[in-house]
C-alpha atoms as a PDB file:
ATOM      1  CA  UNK A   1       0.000   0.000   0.000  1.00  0.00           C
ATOM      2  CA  UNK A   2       1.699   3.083  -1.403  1.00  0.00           C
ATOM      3  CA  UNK A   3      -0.572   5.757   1.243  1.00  0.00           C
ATOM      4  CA  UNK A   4      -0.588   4.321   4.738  1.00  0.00           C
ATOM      5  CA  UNK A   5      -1.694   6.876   6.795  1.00  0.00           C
ATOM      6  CA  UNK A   6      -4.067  10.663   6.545  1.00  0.00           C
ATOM      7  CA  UNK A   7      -5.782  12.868   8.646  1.00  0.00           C
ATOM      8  CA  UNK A   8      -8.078  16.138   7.989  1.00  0.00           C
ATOM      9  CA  UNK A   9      -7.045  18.671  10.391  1.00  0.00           C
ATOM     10  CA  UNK A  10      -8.134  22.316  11.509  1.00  0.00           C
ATOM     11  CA  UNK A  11      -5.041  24.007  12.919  1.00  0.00           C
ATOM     12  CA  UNK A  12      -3.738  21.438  15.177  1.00  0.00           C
ATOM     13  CA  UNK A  13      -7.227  20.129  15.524  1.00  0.00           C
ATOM     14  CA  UNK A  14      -7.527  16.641  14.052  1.00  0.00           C
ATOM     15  CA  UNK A  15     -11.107  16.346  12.305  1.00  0.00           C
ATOM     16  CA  UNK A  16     -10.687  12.567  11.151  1.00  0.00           C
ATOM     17  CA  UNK A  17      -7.981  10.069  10.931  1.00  0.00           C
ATOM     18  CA  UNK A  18      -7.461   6.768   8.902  1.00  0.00           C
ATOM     19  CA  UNK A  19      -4.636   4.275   9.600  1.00  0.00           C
ATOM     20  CA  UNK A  20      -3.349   1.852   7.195  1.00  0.00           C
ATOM     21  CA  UNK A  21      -0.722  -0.001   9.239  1.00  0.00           C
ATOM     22  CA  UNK A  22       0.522   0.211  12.757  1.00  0.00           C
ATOM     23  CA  UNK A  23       2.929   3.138  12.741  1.00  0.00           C
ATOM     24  CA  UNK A  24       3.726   5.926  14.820  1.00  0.00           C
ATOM     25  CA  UNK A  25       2.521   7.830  11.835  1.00  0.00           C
ATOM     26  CA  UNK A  26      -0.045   9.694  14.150  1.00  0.00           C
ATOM     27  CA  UNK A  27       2.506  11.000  16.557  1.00  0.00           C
ATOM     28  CA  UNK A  28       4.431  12.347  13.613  1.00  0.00           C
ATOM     29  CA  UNK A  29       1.673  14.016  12.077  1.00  0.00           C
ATOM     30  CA  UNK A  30       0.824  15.985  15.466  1.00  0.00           C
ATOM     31  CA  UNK A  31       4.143  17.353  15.306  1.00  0.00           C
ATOM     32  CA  UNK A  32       3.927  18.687  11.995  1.00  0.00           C
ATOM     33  CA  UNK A  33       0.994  20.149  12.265  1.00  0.00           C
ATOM     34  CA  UNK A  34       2.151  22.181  15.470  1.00  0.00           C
ATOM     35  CA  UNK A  35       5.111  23.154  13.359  1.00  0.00           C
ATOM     36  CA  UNK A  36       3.599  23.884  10.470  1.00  0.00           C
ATOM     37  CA  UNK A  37       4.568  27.720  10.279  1.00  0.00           C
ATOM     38  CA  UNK A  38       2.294  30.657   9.305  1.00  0.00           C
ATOM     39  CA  UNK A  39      -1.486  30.043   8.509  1.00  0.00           C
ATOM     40  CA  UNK A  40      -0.958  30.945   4.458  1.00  0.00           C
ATOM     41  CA  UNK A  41      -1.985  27.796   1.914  1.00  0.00           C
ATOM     42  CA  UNK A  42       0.677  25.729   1.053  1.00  0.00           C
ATOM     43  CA  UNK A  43       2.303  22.404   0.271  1.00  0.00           C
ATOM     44  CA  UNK A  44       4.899  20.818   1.883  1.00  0.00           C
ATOM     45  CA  UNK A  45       6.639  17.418   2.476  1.00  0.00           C
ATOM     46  CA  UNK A  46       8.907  16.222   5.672  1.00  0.00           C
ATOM     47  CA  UNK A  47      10.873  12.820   5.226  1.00  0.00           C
ATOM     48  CA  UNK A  48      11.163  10.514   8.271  1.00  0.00           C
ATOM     49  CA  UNK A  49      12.887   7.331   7.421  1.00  0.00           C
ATOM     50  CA  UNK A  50      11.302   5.848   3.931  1.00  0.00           C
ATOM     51  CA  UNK A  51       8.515   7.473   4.506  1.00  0.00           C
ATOM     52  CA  UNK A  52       7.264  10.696   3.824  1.00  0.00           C
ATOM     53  CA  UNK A  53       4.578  13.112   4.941  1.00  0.00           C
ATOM     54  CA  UNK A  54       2.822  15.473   2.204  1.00  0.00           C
ATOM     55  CA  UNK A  55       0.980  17.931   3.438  1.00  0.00           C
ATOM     56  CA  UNK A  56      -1.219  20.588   2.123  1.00  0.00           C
ATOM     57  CA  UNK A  57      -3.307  23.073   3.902  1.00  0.00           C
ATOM     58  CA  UNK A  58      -6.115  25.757   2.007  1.00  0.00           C
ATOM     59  CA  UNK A  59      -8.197  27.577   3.669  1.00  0.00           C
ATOM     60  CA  UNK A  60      -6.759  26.963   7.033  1.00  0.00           C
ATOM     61  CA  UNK A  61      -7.662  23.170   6.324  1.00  0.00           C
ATOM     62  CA  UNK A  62      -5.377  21.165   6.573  1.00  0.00           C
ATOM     63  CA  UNK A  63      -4.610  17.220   5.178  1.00  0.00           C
ATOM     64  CA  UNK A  64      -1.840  15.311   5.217  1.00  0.00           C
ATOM     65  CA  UNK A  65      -0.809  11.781   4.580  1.00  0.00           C
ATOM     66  CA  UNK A  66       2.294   9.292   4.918  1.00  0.00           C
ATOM     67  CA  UNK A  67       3.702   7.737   1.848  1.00  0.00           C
ATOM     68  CA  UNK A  68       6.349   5.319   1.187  1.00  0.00           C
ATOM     69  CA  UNK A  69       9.097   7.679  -0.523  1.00  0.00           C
ATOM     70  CA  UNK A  70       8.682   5.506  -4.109  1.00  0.00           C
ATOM     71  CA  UNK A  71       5.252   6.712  -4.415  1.00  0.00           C
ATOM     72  CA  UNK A  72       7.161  10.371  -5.070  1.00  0.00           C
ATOM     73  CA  UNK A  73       4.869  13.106  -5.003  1.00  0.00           C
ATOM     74  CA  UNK A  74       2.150  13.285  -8.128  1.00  0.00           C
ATOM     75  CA  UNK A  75       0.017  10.742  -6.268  1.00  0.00           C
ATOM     76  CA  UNK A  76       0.023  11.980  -2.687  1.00  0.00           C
ATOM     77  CA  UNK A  77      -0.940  15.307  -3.510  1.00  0.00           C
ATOM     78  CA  UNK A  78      -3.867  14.309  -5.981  1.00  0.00           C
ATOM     79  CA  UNK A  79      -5.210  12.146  -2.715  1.00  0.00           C
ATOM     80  CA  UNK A  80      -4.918  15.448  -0.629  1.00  0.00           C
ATOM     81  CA  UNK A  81      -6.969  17.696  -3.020  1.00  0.00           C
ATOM     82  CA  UNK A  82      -9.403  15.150  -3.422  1.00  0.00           C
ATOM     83  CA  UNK A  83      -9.764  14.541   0.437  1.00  0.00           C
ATOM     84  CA  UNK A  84      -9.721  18.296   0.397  1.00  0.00           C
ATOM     85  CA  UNK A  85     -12.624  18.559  -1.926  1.00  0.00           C
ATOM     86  CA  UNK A  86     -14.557  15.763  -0.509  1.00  0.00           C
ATOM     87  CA  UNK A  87     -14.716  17.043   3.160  1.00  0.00           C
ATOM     88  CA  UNK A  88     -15.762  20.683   2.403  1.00  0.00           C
ATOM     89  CA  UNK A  89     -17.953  19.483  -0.108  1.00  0.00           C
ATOM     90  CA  UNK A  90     -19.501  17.004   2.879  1.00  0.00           C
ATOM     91  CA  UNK A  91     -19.286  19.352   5.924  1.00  0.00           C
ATOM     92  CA  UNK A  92     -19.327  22.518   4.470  1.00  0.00           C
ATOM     93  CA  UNK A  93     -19.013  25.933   7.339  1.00  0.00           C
ATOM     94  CA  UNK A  94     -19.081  22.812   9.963  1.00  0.00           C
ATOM     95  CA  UNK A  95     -15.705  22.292   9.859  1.00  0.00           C
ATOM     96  CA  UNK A  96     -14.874  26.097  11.172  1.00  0.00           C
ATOM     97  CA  UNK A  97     -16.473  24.643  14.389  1.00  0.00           C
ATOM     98  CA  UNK A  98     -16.757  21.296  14.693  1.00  0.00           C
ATOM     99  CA  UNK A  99     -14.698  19.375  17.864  1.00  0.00           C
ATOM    100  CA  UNK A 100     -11.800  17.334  17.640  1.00  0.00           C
ATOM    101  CA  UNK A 101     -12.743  13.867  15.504  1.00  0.00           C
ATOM    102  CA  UNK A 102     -16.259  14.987  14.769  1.00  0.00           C
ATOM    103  CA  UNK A 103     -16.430  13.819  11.348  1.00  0.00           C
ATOM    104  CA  UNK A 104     -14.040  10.923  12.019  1.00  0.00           C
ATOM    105  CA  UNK A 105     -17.259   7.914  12.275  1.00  0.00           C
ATOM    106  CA  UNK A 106     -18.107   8.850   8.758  1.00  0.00           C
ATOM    107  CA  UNK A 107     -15.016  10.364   7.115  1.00  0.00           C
ATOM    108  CA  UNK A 108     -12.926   7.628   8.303  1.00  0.00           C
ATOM    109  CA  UNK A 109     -13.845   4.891   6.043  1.00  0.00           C
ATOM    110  CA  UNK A 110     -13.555   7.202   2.952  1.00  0.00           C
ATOM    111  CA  UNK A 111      -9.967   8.087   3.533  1.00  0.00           C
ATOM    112  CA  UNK A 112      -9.600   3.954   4.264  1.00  0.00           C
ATOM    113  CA  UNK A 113     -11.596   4.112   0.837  1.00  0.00           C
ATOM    114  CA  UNK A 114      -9.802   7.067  -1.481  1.00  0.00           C
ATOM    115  CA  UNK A 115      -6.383   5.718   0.534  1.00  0.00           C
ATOM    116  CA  UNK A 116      -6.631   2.268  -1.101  1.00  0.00           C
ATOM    117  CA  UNK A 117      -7.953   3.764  -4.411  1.00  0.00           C
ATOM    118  CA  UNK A 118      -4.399   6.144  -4.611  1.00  0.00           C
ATOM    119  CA  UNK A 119      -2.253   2.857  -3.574  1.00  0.00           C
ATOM    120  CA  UNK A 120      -3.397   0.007  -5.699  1.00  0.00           C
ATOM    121  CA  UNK A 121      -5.813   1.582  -8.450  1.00  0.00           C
ATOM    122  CA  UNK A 122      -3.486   1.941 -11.509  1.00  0.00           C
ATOM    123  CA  UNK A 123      -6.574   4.598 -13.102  1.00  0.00           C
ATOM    124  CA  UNK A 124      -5.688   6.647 -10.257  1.00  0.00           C
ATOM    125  CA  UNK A 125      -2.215   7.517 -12.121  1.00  0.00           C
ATOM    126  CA  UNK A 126      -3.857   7.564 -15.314  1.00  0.00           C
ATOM    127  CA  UNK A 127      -6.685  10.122 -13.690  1.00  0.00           C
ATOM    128  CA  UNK A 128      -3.766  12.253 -12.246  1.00  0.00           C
ATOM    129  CA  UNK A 129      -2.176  12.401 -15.405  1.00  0.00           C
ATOM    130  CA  UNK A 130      -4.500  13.547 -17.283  1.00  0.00           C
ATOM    131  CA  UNK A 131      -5.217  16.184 -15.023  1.00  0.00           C
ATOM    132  CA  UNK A 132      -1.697  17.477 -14.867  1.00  0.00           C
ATOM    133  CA  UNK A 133      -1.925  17.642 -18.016  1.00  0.00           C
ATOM    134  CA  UNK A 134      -5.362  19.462 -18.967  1.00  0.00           C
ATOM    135  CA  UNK A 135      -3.365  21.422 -15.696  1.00  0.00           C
ATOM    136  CA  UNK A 136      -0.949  22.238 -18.185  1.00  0.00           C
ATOM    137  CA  UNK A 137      -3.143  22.809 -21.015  1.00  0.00           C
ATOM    138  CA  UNK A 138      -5.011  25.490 -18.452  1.00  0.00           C
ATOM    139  CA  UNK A 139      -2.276  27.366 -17.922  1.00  0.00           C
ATOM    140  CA  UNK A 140      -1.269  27.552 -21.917  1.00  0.00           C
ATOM    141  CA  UNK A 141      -4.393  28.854 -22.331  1.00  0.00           C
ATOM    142  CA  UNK A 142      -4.572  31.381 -19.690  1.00  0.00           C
ATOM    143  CA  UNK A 143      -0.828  32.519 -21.485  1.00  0.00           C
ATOM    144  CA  UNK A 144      -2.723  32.371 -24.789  1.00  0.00           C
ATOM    145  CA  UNK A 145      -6.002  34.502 -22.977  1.00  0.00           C
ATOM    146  CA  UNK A 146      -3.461  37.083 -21.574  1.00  0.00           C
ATOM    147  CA  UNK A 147      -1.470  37.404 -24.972  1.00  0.00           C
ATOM    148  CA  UNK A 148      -4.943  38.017 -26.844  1.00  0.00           C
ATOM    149  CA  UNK A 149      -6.023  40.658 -23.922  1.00  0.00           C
ATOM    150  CA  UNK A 150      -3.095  42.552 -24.510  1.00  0.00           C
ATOM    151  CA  UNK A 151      -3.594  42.596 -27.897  1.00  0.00           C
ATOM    152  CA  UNK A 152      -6.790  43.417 -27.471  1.00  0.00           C
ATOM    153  CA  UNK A 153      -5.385  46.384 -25.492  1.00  0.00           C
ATOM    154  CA  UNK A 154      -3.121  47.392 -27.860  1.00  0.00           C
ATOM    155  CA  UNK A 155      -5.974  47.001 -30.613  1.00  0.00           C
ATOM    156  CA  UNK A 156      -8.145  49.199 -28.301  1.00  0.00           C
ATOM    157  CA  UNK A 157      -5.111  51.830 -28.333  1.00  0.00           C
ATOM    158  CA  UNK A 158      -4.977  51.676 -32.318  1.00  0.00           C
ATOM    159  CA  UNK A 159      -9.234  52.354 -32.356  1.00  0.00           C
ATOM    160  CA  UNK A 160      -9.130  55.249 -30.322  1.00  0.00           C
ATOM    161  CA  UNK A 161      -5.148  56.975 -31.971  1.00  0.00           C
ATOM    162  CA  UNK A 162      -7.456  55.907 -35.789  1.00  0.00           C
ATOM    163  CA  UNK A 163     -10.888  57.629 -34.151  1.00  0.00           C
ATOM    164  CA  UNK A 164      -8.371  60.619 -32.546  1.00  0.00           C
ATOM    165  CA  UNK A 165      -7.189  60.991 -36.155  1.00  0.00           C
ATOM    166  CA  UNK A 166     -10.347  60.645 -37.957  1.00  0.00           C
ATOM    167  CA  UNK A 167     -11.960  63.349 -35.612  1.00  0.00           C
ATOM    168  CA  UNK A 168      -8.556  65.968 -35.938  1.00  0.00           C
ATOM    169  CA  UNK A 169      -9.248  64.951 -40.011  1.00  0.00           C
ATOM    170  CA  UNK A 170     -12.871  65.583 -39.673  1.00  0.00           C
ATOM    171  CA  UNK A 171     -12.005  68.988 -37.644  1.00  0.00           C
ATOM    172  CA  UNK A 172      -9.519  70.019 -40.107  1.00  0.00           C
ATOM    173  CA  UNK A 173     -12.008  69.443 -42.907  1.00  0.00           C
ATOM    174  CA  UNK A 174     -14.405  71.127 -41.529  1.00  0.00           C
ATOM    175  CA  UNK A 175     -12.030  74.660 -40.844  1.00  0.00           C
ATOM    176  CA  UNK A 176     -10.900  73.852 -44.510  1.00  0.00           C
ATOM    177  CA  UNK A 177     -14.269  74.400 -45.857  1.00  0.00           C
ATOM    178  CA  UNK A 178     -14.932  77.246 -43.357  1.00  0.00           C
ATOM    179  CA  UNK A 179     -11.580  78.761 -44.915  1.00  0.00           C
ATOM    180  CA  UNK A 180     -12.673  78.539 -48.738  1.00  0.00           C
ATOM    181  CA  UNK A 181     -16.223  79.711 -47.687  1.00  0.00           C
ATOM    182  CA  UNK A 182     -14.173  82.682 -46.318  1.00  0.00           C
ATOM    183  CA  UNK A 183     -11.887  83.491 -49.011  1.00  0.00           C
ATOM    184  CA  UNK A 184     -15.085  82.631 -51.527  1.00  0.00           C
ATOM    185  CA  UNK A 185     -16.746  85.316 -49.583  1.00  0.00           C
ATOM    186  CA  UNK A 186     -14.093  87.959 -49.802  1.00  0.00           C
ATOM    187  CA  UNK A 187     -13.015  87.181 -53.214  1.00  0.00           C
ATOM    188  CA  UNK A 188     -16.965  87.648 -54.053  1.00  0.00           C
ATOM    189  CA  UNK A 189     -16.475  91.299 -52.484  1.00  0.00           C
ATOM    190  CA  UNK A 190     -13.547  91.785 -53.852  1.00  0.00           C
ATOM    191  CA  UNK A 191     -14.757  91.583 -57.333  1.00  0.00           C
ATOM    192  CA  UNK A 192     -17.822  93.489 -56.905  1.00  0.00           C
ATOM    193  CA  UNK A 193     -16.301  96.215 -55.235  1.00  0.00           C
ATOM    194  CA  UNK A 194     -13.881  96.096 -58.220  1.00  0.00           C
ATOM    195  CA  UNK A 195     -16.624  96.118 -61.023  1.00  0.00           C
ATOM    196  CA  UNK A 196     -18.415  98.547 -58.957  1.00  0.00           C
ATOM    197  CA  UNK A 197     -15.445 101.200 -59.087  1.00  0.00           C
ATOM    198  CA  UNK A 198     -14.811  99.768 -62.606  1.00  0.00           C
ATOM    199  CA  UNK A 199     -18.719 101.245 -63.514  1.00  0.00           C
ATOM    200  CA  UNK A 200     -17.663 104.314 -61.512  1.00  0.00           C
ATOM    201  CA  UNK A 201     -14.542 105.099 -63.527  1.00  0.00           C
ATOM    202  CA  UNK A 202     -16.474 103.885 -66.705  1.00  0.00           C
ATOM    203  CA  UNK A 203     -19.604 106.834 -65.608  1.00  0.00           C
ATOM    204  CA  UNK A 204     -16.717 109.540 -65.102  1.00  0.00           C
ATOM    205  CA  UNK A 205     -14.855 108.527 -68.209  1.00  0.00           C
ATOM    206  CA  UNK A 206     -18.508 108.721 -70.112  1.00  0.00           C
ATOM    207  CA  UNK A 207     -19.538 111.462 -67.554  1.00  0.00           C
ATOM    208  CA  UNK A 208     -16.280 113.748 -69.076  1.00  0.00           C
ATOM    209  CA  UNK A 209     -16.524 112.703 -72.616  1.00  0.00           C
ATOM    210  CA  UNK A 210     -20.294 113.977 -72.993  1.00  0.00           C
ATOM    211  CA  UNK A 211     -19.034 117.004 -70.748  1.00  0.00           C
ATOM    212  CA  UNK A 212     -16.585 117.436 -73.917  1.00  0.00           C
ATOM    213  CA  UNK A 213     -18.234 116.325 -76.589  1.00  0.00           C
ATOM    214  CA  UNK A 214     -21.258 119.438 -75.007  1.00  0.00           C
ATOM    215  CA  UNK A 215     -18.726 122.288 -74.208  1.00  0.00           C
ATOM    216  CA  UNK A 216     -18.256 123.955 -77.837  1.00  0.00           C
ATOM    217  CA  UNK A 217     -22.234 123.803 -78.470  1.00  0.00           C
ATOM    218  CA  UNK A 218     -22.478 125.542 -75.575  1.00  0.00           C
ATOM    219  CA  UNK A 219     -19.903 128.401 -76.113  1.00  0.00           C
ATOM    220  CA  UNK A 220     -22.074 129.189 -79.511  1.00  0.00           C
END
């Protein structure tokens, strides 16, 4: 049996507890929880002889189990996050309360249970596999998500430097055509002001010749 021991724990508060063997295993694990430092999630293994304990604690929950070293470490921790998921699943806000082995009747025989699945069940590997790698598969697509937001931010940054130049081209059209209307204008002025003093220079020009043309009839 590759898991031989585990226990759910709150603090140093053991919830339930499953044996495999007759070990000192429970001793250890006391001690490690007591010396477990800081109350931040984590994982962790401690070595004691062939054995080792893997530990992981979310949430201020903690579970940990005793492995024979050959069993490495893919296995143990897959049977601590599904322990993990089955008891707050199960027990829900109970757990932040409940007294020392007050879930160990019924929670008991499904470590015994999930603790002879992860030892001898060769699907278990296959299982864990598989999720390691969809795992992996998660996280290149979370790289691939990112890569596309910032893209997408940088897209969003083109759109509004494109609309930015559209409106300063719309803006620029618009003073354009305020401009030609202007010059139109004043041009328009310009030239009847300039057939209007043409007329005037035309009248005194005719105004002087008929003046001449008159003068010597008149001196008779």
């Amino acid at each position: 049996m590759t898991i031989l021991y585990a226990l759910v724990a709150r603090g140093s508060v053991v919830l339930a507890e499953q044996s495999g063997t007759s070990t000192n295993a429970s001793t250890i694990a006391r001690q490690i929880l007591e010396k477990i430092p800081g109350n931040n999630d984590s994982n962790a293994s401690y070595s004691q002889d062939r054995y080792i304990f893997h530990v992981k604690r979310t949430d201020g929950l903690t579970v940990l189990c005793m492995a024979d070293d050959s069993a490495g470490r893919r296995i143990p921790f897959a049977f601590l996050e599904e322990i993990h998921q089955r008891f707050v699943r199960t027990y829900g806000r109970a757990v932040l309360s409940a007294q020392a082995y007050g879930m160990n009747d019924e929670f008991s025989r499904v470590l015994s249970q999930q603790m002879e699945y992860y030892s001898s069940d060769p699907n278990a590997d296959r299982i864990n596999r598989l999720k390691g790698e969809m795992s992996q598969v998660r996280t290149v697509m979370v790289e691939n998500i990112d890569k596309v937001l910032e893209r997408g931010d940088r897209l969003e940054l083109l759109v509004d430097k494109t609309a930015n130049m559209q409106e300063n081209t719309f803006r620029f059209r618009k003073q354009a055509r305020r401009f030609r209307s202007t010059v139109w204008w004043r041009n328009v002025k310009l030239t009847v002001a300039l057939i209007f003093l043409l007329l005037v220079i035309v009248y005194v020009v005719l105004a002087f010749a008929c003046h001449g043309l008159t003068f010597p009839t008149c001196l008779k």
